[in-house]
N, C-alpha and C. Protein backbone atom coordinates (compact mmCIF):
# COMPACT_ATOMS: atom_id res chain seq x y z
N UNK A 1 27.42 3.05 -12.54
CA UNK A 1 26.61 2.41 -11.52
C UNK A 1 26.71 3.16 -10.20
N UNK A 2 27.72 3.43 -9.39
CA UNK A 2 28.01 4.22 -8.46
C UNK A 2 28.01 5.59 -8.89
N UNK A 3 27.32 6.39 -9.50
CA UNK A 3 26.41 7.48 -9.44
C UNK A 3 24.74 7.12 -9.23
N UNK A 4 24.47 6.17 -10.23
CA UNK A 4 23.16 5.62 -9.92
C UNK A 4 22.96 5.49 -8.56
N UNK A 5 23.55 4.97 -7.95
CA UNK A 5 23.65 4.15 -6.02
C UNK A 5 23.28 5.70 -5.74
N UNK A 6 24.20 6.48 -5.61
CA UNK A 6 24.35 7.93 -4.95
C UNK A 6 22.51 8.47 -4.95
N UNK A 7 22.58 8.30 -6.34
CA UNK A 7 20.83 8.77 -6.83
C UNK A 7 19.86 7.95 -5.95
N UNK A 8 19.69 6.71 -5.45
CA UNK A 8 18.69 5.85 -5.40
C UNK A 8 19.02 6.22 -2.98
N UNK A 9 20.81 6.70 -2.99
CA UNK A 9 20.74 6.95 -1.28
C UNK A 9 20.20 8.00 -1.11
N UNK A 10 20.27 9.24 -2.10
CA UNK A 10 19.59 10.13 -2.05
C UNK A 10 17.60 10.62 -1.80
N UNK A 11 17.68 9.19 -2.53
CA UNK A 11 16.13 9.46 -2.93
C UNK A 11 16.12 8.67 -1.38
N UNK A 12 16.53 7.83 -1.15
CA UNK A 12 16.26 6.88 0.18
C UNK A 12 16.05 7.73 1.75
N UNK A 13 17.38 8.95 1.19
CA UNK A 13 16.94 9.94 2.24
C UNK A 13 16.14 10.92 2.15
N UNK A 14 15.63 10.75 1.29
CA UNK A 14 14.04 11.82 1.61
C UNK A 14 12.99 11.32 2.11
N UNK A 15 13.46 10.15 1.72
CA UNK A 15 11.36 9.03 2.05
C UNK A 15 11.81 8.73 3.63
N UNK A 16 13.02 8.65 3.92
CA UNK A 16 13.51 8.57 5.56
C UNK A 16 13.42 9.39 6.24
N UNK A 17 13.50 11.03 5.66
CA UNK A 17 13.06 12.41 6.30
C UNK A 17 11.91 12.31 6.44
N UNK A 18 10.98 12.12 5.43
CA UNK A 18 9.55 11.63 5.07
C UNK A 18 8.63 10.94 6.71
N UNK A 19 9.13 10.22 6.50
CA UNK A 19 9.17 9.14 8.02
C UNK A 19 8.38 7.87 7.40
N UNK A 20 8.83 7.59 6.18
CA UNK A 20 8.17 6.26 5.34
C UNK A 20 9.48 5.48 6.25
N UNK A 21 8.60 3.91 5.93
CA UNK A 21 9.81 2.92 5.77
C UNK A 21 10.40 2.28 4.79
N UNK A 22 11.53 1.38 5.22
CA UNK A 22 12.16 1.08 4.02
C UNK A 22 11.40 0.76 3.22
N UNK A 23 10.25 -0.57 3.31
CA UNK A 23 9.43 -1.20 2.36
C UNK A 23 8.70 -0.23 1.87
N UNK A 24 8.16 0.67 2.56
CA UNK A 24 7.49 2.04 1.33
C UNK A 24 8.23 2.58 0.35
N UNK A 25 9.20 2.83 0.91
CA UNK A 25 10.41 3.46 0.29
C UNK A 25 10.47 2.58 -1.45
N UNK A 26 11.20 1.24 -0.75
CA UNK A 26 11.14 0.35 -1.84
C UNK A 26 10.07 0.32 -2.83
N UNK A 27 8.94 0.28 -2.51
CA UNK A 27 7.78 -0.33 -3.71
C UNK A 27 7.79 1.48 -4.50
N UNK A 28 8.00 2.19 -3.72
CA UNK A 28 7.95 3.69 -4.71
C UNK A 28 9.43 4.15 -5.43
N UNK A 29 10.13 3.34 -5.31
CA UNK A 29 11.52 2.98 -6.03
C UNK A 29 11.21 2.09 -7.50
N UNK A 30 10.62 1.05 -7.17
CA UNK A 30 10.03 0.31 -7.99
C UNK A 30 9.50 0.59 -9.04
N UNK A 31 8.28 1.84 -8.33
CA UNK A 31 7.20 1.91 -9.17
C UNK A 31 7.78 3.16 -10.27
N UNK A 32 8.80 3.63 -10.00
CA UNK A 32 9.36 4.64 -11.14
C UNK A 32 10.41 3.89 -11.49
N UNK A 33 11.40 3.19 -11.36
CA UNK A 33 12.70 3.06 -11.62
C UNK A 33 12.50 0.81 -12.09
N UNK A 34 11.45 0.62 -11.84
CA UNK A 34 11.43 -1.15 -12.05
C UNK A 34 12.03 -1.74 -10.83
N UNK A 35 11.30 -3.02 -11.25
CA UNK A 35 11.91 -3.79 -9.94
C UNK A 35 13.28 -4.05 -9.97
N UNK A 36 14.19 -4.01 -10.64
CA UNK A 36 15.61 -4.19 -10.42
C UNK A 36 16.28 -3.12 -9.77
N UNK A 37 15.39 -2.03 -9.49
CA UNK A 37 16.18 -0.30 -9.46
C UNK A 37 16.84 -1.00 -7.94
N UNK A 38 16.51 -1.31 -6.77
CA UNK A 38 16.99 -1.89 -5.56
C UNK A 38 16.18 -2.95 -5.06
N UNK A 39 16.76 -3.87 -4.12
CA UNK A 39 16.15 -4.62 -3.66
C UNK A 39 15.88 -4.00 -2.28
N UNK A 40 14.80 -4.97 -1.92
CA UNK A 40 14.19 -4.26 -0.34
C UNK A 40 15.03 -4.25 0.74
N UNK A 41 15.74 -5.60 0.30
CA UNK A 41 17.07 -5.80 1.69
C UNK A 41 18.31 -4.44 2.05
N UNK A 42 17.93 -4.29 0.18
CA UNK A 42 19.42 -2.90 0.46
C UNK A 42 18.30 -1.90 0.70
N UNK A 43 17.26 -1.66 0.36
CA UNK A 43 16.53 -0.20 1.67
C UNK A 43 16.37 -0.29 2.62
N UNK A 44 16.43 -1.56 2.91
CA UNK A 44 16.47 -2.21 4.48
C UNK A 44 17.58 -1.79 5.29
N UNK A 45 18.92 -1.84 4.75
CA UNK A 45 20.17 -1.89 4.62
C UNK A 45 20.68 -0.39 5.05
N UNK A 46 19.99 0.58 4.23
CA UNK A 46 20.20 1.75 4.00
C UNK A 46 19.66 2.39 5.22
N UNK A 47 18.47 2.33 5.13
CA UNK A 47 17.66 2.87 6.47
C UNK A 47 18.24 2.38 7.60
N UNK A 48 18.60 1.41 8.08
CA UNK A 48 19.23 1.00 9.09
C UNK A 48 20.44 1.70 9.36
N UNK A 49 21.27 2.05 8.47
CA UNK A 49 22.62 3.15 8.81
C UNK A 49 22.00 4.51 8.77
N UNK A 50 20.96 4.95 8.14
CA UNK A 50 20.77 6.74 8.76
C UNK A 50 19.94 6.65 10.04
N UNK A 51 19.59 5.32 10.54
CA UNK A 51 18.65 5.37 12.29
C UNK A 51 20.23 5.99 12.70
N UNK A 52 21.32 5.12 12.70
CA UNK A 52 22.37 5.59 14.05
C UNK A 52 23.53 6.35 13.14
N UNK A 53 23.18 7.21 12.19
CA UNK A 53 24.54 7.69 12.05
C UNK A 53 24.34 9.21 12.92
N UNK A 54 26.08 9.79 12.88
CA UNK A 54 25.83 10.72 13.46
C UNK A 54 25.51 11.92 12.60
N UNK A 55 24.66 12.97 13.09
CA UNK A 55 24.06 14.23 12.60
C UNK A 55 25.07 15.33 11.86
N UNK A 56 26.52 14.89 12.62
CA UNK A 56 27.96 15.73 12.13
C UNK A 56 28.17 15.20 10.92
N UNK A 57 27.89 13.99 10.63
CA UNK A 57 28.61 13.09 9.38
C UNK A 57 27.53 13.48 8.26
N UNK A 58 28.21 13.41 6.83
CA UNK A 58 27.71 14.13 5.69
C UNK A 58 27.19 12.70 4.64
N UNK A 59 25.79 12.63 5.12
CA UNK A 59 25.03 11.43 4.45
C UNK A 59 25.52 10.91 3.25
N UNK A 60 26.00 11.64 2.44
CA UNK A 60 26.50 11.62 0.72
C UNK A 60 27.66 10.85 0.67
N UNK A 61 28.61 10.60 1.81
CA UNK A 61 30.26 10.06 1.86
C UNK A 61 29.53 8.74 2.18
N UNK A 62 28.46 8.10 2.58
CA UNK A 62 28.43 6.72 3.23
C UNK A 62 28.53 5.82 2.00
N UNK A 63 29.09 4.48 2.09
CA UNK A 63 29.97 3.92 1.31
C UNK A 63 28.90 2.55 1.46
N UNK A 64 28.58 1.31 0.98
CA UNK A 64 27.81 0.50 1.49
C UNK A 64 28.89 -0.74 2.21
């Protein structure tokens, strides 16, 4: 399961490079992976910690 997570923060940070939002993010999570792949609250969740993390810190170590 926690490789899966890694896969789904990963993908979360591209659609965030992207300049989608979480809810975009989410329904194109969905639409390949089913609705169980995440809920919107945790892309919600997610996106909200890469607005203020810092640029030094290595996206891949964040822990939920």
């Amino acid at each position: 399961m926690e490789k899966q997570d890694a896969h789904f923060r990963h993908i979360l940070l591209y659609y965030f490079r992207k300049g989608k939002n979480a809810s975009q993010a989410h329904k194109k999570l969905c639409a390949v992976y089913g609705n169980e792949a995440l809920k919107e609250r945790q892309c919600q969740n997610w996106f909200a910690k890469l607005l203020f993390i810092r640029p030094h810190k290595d996206i891949t170590k964040l822990k939920e």
